[in-house]
PDB file of N, CA and C in Angstrom:
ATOM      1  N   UNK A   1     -17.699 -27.518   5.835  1.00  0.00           N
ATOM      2  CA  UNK A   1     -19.131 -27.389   5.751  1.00  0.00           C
ATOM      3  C   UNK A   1     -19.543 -25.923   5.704  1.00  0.00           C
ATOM      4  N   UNK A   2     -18.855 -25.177   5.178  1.00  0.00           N
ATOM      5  CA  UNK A   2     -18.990 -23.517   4.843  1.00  0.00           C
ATOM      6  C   UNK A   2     -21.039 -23.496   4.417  1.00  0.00           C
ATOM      7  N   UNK A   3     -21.379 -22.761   4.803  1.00  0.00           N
ATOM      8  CA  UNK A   3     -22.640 -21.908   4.381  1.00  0.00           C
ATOM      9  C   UNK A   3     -22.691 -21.073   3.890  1.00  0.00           C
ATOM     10  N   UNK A   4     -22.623 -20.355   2.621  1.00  0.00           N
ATOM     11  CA  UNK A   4     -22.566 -19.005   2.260  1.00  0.00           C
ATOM     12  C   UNK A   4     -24.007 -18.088   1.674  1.00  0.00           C
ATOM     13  N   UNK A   5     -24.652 -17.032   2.316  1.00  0.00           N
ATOM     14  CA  UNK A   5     -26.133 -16.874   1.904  1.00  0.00           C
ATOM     15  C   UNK A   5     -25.797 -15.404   1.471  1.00  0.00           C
ATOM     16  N   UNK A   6     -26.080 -14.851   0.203  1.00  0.00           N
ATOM     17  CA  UNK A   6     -26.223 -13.376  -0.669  1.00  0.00           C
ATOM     18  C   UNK A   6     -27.351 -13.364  -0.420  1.00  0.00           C
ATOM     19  N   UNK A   7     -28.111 -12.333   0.262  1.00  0.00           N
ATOM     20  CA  UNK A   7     -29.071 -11.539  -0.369  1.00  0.00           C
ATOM     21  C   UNK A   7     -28.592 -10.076  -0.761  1.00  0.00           C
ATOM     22  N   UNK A   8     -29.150 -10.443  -2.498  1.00  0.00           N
ATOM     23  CA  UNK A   8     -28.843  -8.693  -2.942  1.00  0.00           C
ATOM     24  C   UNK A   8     -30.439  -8.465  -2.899  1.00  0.00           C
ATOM     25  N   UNK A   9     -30.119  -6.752  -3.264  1.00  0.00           N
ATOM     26  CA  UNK A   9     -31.160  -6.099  -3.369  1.00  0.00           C
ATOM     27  C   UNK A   9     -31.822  -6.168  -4.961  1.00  0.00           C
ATOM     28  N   UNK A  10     -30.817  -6.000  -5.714  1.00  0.00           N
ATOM     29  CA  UNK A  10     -31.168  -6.370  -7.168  1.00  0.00           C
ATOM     30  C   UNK A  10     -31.049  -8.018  -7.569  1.00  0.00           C
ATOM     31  N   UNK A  11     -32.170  -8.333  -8.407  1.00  0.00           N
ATOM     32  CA  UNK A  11     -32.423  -9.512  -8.915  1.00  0.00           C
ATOM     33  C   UNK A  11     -31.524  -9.664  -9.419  1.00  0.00           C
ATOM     34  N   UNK A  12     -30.018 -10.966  -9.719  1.00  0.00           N
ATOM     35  CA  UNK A  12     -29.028 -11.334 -10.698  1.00  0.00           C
ATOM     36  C   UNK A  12     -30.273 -11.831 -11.667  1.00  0.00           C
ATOM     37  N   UNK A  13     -29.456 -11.755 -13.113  1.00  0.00           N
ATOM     38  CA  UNK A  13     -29.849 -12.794 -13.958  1.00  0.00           C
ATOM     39  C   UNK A  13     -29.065 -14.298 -13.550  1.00  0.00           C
ATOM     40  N   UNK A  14     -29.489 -15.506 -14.312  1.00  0.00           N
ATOM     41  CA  UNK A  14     -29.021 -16.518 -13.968  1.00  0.00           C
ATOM     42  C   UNK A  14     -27.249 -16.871 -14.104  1.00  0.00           C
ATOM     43  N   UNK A  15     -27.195 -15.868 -15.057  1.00  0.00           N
ATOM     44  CA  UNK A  15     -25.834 -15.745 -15.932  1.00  0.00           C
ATOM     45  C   UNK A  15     -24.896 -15.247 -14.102  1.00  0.00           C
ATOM     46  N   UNK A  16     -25.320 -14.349 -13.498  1.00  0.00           N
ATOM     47  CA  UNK A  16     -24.711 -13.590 -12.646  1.00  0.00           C
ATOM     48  C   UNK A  16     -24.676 -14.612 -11.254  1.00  0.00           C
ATOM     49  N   UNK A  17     -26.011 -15.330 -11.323  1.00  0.00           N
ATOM     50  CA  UNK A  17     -25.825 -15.991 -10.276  1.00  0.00           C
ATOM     51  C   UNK A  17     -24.893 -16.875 -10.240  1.00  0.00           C
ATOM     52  N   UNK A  18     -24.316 -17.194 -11.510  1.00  0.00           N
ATOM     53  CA  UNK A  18     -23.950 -18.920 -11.536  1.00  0.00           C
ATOM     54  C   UNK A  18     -22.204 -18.094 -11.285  1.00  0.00           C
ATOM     55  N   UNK A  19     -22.161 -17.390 -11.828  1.00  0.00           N
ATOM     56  CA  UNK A  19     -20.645 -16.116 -12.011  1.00  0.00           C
ATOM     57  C   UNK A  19     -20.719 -16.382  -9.716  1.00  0.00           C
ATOM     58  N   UNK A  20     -21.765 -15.959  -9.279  1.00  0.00           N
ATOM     59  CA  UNK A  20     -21.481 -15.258  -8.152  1.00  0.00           C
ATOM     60  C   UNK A  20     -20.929 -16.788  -7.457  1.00  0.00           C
ATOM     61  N   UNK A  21     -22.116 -17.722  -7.990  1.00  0.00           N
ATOM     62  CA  UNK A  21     -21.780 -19.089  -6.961  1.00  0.00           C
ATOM     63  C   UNK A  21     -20.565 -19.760  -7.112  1.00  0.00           C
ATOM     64  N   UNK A  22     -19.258 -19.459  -8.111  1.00  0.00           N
ATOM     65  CA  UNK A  22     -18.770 -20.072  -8.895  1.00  0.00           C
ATOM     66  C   UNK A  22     -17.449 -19.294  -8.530  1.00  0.00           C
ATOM     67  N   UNK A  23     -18.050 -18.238  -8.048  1.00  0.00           N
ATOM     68  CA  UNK A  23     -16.380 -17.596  -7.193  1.00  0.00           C
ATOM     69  C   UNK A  23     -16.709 -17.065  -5.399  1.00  0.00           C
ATOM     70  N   UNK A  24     -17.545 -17.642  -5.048  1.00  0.00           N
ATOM     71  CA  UNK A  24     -17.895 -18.038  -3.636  1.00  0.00           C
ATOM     72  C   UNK A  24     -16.789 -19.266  -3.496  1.00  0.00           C
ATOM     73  N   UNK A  25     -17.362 -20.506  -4.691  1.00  0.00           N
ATOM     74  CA  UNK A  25     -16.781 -21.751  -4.357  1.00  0.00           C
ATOM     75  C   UNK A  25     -14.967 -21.262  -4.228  1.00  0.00           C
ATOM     76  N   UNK A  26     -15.022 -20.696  -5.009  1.00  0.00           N
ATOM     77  CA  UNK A  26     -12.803 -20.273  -5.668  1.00  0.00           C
ATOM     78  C   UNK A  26     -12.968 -19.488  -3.743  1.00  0.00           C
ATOM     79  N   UNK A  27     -13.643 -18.539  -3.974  1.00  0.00           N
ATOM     80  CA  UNK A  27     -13.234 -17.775  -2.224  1.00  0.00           C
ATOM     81  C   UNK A  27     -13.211 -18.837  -1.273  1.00  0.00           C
ATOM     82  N   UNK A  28     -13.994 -19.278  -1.155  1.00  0.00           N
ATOM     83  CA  UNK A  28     -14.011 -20.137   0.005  1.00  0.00           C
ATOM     84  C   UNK A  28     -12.678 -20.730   0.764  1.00  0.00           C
ATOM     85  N   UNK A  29     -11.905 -21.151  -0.304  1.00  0.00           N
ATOM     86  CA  UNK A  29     -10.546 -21.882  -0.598  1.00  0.00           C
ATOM     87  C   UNK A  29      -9.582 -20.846   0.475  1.00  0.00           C
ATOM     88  N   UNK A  30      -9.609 -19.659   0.438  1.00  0.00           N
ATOM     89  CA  UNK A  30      -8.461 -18.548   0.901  1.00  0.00           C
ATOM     90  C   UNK A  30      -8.574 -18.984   2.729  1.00  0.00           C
ATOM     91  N   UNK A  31      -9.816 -20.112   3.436  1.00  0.00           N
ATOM     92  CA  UNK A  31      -9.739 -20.438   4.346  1.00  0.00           C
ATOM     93  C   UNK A  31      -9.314 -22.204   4.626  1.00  0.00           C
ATOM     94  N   UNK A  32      -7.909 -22.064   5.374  1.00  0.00           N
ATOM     95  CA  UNK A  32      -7.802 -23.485   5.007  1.00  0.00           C
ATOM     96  C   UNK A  32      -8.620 -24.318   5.434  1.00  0.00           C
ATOM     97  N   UNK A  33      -8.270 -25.228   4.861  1.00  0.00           N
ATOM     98  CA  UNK A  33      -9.421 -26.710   5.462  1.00  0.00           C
ATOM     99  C   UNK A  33     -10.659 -26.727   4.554  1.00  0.00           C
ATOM    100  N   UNK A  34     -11.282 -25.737   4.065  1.00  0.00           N
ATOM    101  CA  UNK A  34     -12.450 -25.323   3.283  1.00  0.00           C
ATOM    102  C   UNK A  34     -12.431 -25.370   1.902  1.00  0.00           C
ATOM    103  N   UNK A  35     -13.529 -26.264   1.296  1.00  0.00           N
ATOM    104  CA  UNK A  35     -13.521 -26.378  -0.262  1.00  0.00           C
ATOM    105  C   UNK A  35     -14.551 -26.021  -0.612  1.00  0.00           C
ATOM    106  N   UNK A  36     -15.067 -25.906  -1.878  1.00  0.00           N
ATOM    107  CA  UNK A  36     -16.225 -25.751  -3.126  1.00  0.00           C
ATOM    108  C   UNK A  36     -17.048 -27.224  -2.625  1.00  0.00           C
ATOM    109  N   UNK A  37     -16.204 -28.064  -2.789  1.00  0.00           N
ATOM    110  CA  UNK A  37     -16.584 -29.471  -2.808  1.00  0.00           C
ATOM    111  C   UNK A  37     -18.181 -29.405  -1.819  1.00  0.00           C
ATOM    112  N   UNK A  38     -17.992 -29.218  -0.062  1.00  0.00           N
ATOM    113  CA  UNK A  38     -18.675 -29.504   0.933  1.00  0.00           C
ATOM    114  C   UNK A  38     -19.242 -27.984   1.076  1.00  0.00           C
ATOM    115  N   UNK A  39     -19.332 -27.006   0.120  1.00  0.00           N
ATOM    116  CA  UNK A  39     -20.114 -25.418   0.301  1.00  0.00           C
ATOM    117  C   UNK A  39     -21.308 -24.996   0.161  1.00  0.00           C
ATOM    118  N   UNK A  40     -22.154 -25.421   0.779  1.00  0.00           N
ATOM    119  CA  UNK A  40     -23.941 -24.475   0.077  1.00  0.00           C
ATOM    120  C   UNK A  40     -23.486 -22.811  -0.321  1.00  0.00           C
ATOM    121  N   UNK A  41     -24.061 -22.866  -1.079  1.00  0.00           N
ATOM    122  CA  UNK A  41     -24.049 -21.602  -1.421  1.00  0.00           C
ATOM    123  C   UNK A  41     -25.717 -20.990  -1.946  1.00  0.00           C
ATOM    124  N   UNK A  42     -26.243 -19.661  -1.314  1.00  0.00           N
ATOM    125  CA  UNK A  42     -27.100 -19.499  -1.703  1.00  0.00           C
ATOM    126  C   UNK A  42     -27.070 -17.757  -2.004  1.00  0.00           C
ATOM    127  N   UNK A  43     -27.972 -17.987  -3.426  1.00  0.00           N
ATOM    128  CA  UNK A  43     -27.669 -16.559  -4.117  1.00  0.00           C
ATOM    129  C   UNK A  43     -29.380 -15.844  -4.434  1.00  0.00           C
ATOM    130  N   UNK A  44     -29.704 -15.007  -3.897  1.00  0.00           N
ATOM    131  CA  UNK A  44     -31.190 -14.663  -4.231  1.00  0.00           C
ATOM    132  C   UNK A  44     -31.091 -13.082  -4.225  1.00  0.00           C
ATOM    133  N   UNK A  45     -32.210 -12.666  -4.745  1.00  0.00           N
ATOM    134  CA  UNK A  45     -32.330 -11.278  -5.131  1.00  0.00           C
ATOM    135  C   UNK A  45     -33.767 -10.594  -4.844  1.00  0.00           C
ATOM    136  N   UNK A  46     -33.727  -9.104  -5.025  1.00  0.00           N
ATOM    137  CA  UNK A  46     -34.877  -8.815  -4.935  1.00  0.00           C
ATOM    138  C   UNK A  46     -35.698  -8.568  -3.526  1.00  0.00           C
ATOM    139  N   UNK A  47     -34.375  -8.984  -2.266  1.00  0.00           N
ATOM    140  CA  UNK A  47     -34.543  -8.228  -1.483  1.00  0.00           C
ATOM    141  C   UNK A  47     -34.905  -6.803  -0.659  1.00  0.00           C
ATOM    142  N   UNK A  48     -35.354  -6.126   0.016  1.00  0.00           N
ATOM    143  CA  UNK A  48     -35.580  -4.710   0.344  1.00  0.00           C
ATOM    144  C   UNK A  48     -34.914  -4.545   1.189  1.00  0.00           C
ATOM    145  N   UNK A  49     -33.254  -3.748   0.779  1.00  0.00           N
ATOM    146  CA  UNK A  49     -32.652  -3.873   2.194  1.00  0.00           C
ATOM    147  C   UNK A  49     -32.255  -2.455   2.212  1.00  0.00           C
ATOM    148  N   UNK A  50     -32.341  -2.053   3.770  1.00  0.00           N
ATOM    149  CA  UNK A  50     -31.908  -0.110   3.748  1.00  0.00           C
ATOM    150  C   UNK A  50     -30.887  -0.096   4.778  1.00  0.00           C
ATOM    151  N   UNK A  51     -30.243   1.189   4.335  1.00  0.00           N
ATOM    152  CA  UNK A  51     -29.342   1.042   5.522  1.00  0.00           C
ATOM    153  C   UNK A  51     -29.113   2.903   6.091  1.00  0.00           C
ATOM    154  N   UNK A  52     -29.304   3.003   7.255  1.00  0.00           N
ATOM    155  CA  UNK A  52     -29.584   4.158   7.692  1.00  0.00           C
ATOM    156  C   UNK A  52     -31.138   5.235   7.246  1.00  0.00           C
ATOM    157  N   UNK A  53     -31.812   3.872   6.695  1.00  0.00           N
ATOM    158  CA  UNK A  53     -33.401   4.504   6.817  1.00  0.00           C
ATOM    159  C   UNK A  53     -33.476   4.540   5.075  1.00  0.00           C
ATOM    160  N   UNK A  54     -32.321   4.008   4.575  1.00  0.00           N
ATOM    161  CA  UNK A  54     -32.257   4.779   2.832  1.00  0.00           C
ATOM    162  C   UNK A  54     -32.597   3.120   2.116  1.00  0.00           C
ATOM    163  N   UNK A  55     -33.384   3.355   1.239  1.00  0.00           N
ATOM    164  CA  UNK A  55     -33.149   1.898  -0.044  1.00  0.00           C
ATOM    165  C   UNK A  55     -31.590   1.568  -0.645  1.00  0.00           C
ATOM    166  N   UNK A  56     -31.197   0.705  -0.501  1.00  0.00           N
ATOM    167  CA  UNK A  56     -30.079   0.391  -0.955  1.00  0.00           C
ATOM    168  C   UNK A  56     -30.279  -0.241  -2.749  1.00  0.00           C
ATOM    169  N   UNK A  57     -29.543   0.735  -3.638  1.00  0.00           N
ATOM    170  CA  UNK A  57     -29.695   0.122  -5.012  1.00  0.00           C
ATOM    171  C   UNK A  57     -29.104  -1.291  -4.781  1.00  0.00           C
ATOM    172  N   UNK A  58     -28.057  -1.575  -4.951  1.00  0.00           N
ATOM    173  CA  UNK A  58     -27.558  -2.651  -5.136  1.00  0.00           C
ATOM    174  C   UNK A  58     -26.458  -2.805  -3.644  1.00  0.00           C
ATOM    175  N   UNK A  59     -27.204  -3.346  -2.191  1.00  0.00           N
ATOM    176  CA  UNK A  59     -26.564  -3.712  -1.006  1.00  0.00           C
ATOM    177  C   UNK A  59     -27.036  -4.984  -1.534  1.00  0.00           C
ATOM    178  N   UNK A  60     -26.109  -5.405  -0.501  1.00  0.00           N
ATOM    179  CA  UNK A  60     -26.006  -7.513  -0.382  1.00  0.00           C
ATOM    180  C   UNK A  60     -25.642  -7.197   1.083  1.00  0.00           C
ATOM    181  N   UNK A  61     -25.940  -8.663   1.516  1.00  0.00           N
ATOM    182  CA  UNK A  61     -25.705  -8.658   3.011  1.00  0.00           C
ATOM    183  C   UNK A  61     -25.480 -10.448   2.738  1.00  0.00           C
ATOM    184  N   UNK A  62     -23.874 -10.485   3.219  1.00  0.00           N
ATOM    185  CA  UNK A  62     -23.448 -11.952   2.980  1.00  0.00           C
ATOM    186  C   UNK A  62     -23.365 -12.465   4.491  1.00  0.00           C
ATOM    187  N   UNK A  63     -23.882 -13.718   4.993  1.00  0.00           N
ATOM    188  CA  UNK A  63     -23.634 -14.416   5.983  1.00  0.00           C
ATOM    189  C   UNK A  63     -23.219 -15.485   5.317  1.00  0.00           C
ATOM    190  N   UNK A  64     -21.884 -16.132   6.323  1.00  0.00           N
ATOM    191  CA  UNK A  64     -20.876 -17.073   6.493  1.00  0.00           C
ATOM    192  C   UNK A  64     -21.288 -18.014   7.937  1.00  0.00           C
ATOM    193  N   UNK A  65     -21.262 -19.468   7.759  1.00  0.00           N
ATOM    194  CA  UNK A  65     -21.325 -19.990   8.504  1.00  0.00           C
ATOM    195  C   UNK A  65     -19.872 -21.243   8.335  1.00  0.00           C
ATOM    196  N   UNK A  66     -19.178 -20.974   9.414  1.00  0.00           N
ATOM    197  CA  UNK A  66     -18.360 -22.577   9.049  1.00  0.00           C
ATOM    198  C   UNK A  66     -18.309 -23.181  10.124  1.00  0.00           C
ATOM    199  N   UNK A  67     -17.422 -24.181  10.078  1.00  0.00           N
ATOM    200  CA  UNK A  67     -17.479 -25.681  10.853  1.00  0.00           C
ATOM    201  C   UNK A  67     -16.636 -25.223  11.465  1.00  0.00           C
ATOM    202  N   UNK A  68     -16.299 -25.020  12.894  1.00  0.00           N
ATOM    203  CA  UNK A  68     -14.526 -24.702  13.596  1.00  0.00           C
ATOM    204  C   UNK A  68     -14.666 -23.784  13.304  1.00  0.00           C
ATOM    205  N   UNK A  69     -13.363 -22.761  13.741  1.00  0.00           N
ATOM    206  CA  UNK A  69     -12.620 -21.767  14.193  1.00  0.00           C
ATOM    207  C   UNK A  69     -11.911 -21.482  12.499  1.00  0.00           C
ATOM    208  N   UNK A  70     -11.810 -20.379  12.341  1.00  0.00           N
ATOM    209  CA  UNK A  70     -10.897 -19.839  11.142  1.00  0.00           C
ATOM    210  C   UNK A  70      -9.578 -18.963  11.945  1.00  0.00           C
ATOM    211  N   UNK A  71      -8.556 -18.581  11.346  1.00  0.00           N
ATOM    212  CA  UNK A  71      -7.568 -17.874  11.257  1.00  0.00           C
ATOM    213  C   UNK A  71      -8.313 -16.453  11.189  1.00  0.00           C
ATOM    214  N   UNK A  72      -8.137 -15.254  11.927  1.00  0.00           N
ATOM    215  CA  UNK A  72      -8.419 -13.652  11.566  1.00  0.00           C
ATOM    216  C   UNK A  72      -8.055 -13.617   9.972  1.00  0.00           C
ATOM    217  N   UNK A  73      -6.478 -13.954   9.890  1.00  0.00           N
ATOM    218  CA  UNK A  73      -6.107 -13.578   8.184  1.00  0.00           C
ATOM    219  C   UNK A  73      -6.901 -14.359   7.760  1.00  0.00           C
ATOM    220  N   UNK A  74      -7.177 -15.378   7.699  1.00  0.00           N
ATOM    221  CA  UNK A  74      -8.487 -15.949   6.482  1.00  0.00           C
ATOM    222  C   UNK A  74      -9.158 -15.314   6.632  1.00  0.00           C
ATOM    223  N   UNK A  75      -9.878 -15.382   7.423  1.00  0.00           N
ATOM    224  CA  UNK A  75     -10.968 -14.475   7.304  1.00  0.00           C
ATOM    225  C   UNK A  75     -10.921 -13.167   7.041  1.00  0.00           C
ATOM    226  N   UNK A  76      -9.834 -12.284   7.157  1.00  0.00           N
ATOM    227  CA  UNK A  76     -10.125 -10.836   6.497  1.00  0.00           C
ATOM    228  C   UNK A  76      -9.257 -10.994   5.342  1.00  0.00           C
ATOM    229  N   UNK A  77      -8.687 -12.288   4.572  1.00  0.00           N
ATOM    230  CA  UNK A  77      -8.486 -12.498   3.255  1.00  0.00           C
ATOM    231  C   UNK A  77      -9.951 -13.083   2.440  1.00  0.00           C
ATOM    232  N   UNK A  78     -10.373 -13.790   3.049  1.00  0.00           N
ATOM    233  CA  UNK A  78     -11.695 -14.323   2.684  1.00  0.00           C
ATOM    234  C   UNK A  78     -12.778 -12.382   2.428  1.00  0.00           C
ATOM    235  N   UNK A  79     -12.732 -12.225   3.528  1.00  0.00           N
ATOM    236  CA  UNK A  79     -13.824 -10.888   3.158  1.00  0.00           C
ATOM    237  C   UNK A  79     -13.620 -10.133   2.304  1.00  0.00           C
ATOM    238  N   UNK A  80     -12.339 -10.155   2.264  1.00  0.00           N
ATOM    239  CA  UNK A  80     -11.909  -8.603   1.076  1.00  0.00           C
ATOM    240  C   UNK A  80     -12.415  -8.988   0.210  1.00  0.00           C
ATOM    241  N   UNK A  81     -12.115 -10.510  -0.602  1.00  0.00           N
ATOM    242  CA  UNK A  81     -12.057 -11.010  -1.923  1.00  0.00           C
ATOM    243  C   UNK A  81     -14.045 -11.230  -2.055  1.00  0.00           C
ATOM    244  N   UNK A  82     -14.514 -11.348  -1.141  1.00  0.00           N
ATOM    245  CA  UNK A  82     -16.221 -11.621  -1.534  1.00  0.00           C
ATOM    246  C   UNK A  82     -16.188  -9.625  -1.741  1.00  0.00           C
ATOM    247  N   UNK A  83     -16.421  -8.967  -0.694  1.00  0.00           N
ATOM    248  CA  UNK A  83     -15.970  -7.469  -0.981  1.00  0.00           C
ATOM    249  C   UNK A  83     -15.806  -7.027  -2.246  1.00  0.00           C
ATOM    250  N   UNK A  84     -14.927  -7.260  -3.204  1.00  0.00           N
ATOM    251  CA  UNK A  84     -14.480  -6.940  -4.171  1.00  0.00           C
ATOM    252  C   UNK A  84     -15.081  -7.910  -5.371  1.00  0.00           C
ATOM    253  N   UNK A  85     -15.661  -9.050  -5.400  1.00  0.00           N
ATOM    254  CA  UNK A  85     -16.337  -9.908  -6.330  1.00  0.00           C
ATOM    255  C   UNK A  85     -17.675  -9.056  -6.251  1.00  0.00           C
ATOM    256  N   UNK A  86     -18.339  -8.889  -5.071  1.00  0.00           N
ATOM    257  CA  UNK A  86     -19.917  -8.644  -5.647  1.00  0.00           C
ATOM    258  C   UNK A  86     -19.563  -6.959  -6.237  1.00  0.00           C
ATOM    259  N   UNK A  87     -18.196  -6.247  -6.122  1.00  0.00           N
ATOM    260  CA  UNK A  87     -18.692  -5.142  -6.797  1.00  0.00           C
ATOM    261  C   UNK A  87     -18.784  -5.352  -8.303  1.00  0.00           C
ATOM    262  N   UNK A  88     -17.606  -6.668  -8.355  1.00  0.00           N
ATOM    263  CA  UNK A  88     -17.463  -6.701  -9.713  1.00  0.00           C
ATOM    264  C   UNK A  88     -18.516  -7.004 -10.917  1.00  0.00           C
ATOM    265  N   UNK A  89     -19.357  -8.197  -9.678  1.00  0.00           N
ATOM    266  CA  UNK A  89     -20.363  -9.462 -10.375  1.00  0.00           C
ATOM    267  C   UNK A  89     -21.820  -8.562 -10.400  1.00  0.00           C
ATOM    268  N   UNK A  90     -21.802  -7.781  -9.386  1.00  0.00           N
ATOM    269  CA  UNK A  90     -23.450  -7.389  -9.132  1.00  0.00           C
ATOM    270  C   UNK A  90     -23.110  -6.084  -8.621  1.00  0.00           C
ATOM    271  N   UNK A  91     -22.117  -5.618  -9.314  1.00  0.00           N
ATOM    272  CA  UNK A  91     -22.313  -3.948  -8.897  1.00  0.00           C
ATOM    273  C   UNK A  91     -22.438  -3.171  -7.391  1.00  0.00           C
ATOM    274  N   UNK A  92     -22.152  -3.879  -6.150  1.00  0.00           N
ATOM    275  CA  UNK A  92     -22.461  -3.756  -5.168  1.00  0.00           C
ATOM    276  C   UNK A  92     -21.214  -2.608  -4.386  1.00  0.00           C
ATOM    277  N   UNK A  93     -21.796  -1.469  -4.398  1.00  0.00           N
ATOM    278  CA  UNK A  93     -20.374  -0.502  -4.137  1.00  0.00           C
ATOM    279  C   UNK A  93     -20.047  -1.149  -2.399  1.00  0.00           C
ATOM    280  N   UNK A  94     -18.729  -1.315  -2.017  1.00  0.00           N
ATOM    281  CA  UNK A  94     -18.211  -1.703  -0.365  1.00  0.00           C
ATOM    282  C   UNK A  94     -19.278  -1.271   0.716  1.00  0.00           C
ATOM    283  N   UNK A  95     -19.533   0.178   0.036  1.00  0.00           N
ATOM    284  CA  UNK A  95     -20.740   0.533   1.737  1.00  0.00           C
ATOM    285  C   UNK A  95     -21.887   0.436   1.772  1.00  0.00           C
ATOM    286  N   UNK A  96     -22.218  -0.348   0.638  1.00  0.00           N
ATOM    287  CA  UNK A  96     -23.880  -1.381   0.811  1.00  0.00           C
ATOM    288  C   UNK A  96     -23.728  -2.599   0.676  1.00  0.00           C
ATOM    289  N   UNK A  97     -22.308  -2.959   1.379  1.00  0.00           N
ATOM    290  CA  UNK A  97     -22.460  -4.208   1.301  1.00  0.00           C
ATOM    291  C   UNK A  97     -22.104  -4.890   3.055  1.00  0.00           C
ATOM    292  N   UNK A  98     -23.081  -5.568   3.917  1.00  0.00           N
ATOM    293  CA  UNK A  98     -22.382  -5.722   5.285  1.00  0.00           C
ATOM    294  C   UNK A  98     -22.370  -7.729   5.044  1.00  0.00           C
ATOM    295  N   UNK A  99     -21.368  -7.764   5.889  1.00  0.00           N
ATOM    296  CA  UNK A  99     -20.938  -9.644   6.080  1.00  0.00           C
ATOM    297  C   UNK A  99     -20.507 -10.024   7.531  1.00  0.00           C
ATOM    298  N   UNK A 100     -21.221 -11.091   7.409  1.00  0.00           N
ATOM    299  CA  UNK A 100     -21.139 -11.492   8.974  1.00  0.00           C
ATOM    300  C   UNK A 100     -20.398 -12.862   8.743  1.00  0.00           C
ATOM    301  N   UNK A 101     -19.773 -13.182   9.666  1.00  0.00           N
ATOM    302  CA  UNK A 101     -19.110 -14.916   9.932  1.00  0.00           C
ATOM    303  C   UNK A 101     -19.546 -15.168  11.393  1.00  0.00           C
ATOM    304  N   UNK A 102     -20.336 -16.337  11.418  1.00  0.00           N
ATOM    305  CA  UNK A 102     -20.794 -17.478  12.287  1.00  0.00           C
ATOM    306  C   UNK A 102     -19.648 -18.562  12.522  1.00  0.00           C
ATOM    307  N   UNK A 103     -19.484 -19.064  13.556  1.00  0.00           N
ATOM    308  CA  UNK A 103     -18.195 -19.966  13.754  1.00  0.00           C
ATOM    309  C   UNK A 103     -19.315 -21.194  14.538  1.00  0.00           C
ATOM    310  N   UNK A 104     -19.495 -22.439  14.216  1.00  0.00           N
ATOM    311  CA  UNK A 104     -20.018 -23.177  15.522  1.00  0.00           C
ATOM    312  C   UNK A 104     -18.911 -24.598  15.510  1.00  0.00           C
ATOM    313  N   UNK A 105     -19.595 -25.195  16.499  1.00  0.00           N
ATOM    314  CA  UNK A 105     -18.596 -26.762  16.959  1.00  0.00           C
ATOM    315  C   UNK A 105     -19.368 -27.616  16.222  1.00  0.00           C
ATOM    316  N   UNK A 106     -20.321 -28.125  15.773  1.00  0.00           N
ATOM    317  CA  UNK A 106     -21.427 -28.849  15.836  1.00  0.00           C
ATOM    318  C   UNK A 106     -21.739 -28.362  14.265  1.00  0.00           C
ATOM    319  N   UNK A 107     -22.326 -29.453  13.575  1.00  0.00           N
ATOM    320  CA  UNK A 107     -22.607 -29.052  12.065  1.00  0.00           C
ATOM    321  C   UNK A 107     -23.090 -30.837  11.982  1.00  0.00           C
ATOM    322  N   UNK A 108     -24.631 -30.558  11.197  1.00  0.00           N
ATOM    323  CA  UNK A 108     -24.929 -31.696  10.716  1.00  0.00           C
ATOM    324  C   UNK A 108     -25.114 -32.222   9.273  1.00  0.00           C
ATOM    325  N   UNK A 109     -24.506 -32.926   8.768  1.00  0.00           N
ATOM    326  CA  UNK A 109     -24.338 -33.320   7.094  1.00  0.00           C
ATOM    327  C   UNK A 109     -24.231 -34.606   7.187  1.00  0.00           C
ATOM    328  N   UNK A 110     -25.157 -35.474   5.994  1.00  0.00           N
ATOM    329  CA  UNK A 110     -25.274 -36.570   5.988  1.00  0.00           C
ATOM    330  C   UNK A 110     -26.200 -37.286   6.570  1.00  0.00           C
ATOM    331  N   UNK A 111     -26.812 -36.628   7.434  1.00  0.00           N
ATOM    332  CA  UNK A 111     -27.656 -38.025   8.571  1.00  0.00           C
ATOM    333  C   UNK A 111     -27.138 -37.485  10.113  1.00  0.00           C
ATOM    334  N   UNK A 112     -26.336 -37.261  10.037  1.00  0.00           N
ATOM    335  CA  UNK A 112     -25.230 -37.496  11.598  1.00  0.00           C
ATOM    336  C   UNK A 112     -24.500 -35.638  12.093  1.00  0.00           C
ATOM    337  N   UNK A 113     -24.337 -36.091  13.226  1.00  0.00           N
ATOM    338  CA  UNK A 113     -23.921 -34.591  13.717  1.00  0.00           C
ATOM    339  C   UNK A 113     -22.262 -34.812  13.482  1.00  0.00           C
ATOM    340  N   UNK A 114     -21.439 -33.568  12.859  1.00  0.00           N
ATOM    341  CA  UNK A 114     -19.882 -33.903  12.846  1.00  0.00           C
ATOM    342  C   UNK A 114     -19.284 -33.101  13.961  1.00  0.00           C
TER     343      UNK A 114
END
């Protein structure tokens, strides 16, 4: 039940978004147990985000939410590879870009708490 939320600072075109959501789903995978299949993914732009008082051209700030506990190596295999996609997809140089991971027990999908 992965959550994945981009806000960049620059607007993608649709072309970029669908590129960004489309190798979120492929990343996701580098954590086991985790698919494309059960992933929200959300991609928006046009944010105002600064960092040390400055406008960031092109920062993103990715939050991760999953179901359970991950592995450290997933997860700092998982980060590198989002890391290195938004420079590719949306130009986002490493030091305007910050990511957080949320871990909880409890996740509701379907109707019902899992």
């Amino acid at each position: 039940m992965p959550y994945i939320c981009l806000k960049l600072s620059k607007e993608p075109d649709p072309r970029q978004k669908e590129q960004i959501k489309a190798r979120m789903g492929e990343i996701i995978t580098l954590i086991p147990g985790k698919s494309e299949a059960v992933t929200m993914v959300d991609v928006s732009g046009g944010h105002s985000l600064y960092m040390g008082g400055r406008p960031l051209e092109n920062g993103a700030f990715v939050e991760v939410r999953l179901l359970g506990k991950a592995e450290k190596k997933a997860k700092e295999a998982f980060t590198e590879a989002v890391f290195k996609s938004l420079k590719e997809l949306a130009g986002s140089p490493e030091k305007e870009v910050y990511l957080t991971i949320s871990e909880f027990d409890e996740w509701g999908y379907g109707g019902r708490l899992i």
